[in-house]
Protein backbone atom coordinates (compact mmCIF):
# COMPACT_ATOMS: atom_id res chain seq x y z
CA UNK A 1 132.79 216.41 143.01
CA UNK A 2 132.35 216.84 146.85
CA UNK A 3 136.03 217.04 148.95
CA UNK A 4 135.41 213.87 151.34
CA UNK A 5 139.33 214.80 152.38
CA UNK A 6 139.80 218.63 152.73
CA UNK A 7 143.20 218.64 153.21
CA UNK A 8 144.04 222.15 152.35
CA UNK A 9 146.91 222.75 149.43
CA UNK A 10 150.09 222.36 151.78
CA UNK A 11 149.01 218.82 152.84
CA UNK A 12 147.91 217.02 150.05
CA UNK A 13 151.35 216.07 148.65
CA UNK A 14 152.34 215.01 152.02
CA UNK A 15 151.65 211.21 151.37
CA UNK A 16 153.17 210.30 148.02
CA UNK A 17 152.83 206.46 148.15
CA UNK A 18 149.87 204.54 150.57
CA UNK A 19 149.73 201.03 151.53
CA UNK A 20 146.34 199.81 151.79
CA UNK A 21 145.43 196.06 152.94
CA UNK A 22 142.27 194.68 152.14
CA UNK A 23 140.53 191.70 153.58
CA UNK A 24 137.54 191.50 151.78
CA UNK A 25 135.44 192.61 154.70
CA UNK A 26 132.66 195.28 154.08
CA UNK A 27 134.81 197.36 156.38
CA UNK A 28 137.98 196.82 154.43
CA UNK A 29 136.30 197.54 151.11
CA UNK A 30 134.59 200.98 152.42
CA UNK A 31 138.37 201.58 153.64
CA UNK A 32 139.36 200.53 149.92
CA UNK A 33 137.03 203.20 148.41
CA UNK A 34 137.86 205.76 150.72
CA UNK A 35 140.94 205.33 150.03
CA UNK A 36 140.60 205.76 146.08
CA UNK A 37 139.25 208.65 146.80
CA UNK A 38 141.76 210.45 149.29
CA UNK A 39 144.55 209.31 146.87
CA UNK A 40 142.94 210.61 144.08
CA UNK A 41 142.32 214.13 145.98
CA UNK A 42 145.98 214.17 147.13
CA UNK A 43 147.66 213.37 144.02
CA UNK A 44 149.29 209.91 145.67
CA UNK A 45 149.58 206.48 144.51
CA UNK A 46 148.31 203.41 145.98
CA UNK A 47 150.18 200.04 146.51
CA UNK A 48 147.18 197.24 147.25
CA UNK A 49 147.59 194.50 149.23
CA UNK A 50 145.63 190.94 150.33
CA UNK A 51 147.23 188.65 153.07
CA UNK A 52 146.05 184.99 152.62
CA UNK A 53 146.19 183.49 155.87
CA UNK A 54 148.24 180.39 156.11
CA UNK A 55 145.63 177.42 157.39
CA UNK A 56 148.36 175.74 159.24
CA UNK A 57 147.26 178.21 162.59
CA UNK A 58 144.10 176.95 161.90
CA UNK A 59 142.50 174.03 164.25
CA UNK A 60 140.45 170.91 162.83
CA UNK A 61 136.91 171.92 164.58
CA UNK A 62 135.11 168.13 165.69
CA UNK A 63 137.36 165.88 163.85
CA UNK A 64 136.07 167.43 160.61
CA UNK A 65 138.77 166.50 157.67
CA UNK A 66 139.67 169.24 155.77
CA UNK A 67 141.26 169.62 152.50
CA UNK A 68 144.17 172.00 153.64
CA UNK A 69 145.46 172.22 149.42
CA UNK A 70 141.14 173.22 148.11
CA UNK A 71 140.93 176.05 151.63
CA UNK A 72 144.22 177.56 151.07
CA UNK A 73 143.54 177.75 147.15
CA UNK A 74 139.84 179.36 148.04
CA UNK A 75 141.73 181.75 150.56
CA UNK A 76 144.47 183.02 147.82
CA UNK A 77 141.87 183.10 145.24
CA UNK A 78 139.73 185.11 147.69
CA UNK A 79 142.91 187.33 148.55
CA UNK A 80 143.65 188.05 144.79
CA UNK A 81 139.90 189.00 143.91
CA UNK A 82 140.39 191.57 147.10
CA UNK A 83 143.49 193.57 145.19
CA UNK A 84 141.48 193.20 141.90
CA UNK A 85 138.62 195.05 143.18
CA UNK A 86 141.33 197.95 144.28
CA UNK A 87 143.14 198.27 141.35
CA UNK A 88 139.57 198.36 139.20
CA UNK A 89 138.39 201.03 141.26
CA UNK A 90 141.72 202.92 141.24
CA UNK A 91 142.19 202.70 137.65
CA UNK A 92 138.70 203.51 136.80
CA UNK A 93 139.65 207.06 139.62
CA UNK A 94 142.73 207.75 137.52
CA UNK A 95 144.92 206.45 140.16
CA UNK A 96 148.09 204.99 140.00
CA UNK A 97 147.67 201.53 141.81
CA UNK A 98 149.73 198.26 141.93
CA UNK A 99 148.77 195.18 143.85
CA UNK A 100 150.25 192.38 146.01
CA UNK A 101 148.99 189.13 147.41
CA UNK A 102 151.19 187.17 149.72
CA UNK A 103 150.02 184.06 151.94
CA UNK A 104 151.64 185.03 155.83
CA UNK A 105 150.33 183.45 159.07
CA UNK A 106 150.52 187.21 160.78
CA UNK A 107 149.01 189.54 158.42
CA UNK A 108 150.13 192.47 160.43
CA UNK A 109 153.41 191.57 159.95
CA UNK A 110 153.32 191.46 155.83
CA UNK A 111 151.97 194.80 156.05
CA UNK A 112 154.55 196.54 157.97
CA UNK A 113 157.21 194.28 155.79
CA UNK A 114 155.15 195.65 152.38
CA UNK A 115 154.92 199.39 153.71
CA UNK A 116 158.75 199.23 154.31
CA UNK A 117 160.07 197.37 151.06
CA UNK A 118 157.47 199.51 149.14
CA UNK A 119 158.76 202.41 150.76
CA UNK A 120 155.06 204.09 151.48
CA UNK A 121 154.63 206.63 153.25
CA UNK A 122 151.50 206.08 154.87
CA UNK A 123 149.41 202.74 155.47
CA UNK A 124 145.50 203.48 155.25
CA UNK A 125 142.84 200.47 156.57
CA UNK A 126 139.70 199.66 158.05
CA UNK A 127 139.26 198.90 161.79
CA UNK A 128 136.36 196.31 162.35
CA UNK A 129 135.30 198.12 165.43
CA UNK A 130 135.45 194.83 167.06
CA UNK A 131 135.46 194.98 171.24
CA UNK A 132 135.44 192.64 173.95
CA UNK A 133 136.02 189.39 173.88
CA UNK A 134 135.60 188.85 169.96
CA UNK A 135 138.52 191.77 169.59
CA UNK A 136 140.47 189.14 172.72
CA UNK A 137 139.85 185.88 170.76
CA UNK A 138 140.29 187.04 166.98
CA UNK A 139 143.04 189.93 167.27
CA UNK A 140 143.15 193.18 166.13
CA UNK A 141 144.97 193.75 162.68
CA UNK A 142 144.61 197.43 162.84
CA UNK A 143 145.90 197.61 166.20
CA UNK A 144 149.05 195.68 165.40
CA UNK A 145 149.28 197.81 162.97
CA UNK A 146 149.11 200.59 165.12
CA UNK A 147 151.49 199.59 167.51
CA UNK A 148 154.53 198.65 165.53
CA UNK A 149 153.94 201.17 162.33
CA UNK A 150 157.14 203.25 162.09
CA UNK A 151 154.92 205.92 159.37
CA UNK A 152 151.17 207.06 159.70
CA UNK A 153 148.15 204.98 159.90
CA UNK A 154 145.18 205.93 158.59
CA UNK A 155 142.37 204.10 160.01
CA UNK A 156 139.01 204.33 158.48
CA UNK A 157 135.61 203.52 160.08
């Protein structure tokens, strides 16, 4: 099996225990799989986590109705089938994985909150690479992240 992580023997028990979010995104799930694969090379164990986003934030677009109870359901279900797909492909690495789904209107803030009460050592996610004015309008997760992390971020692109 090819090293995609060649971390050398003294660093590969540095992280013990790694937070990694998941959004569903193709970004977040090559993050996902990356990450299987550095835990699995560094002898650590993954804690998984999916954010639902809480609607409320959310603006009715041109009068549209919606049904608030059916989109948050979709978005939890959604957020559930994200850690599933994490703990599949850690189990089927040989990787010690447990998962989390929590419904937050700042995800950035439930993963800070779950690195600390899960006491990881390390958070590893995907950056969407978004710029501009998209990056202005829709946030950046990862840079959150970033900026209020007290341990190591990981970010994978």
């Amino acid at each position: 099996m090819k090293t995609l992580f060649p971390l050398g023997d003294q660093a590969m028990s540095i992280f013990k225990k790694i937070l990694v979010p998941t959004d569903g995104s193709d970004a977040s799930e090559r993050a996902v799989q990356a990450a299987v694969q550095f835990a699995k090379e560094s002898g650590s164990s993954l804690v998984g986590l999916s954010v639902a986003e809480d609607i409320v934030q959310w603006a009715v677009i041109d009068g549209t109705a919606i049904n608030y109870l059916q989109v948050e359901n979709e978005i939890l279900e959604n957020a559930k089938s994200n850690v599933a797909r994490l703990a599949a492909l850690a189990k089927s690495a040989d990787v010690p994985c447990e998962t989390f789904t929590v419904k937050a209107v700042h995800p950035y803030e439930e993963i800070l909150a779950h690195a600390s009460h899960q006491h990881c050592d390390a958070i590893f996610m995907a950056s969407h690479g978004r710029k501009g004015l998209e990056r202005f309008i829709l946030g950046s997760q990862t840079q959150k992240v970033l900026a209020n992390a007290t341990i190591p971020v990981l970010v994978f692109r």
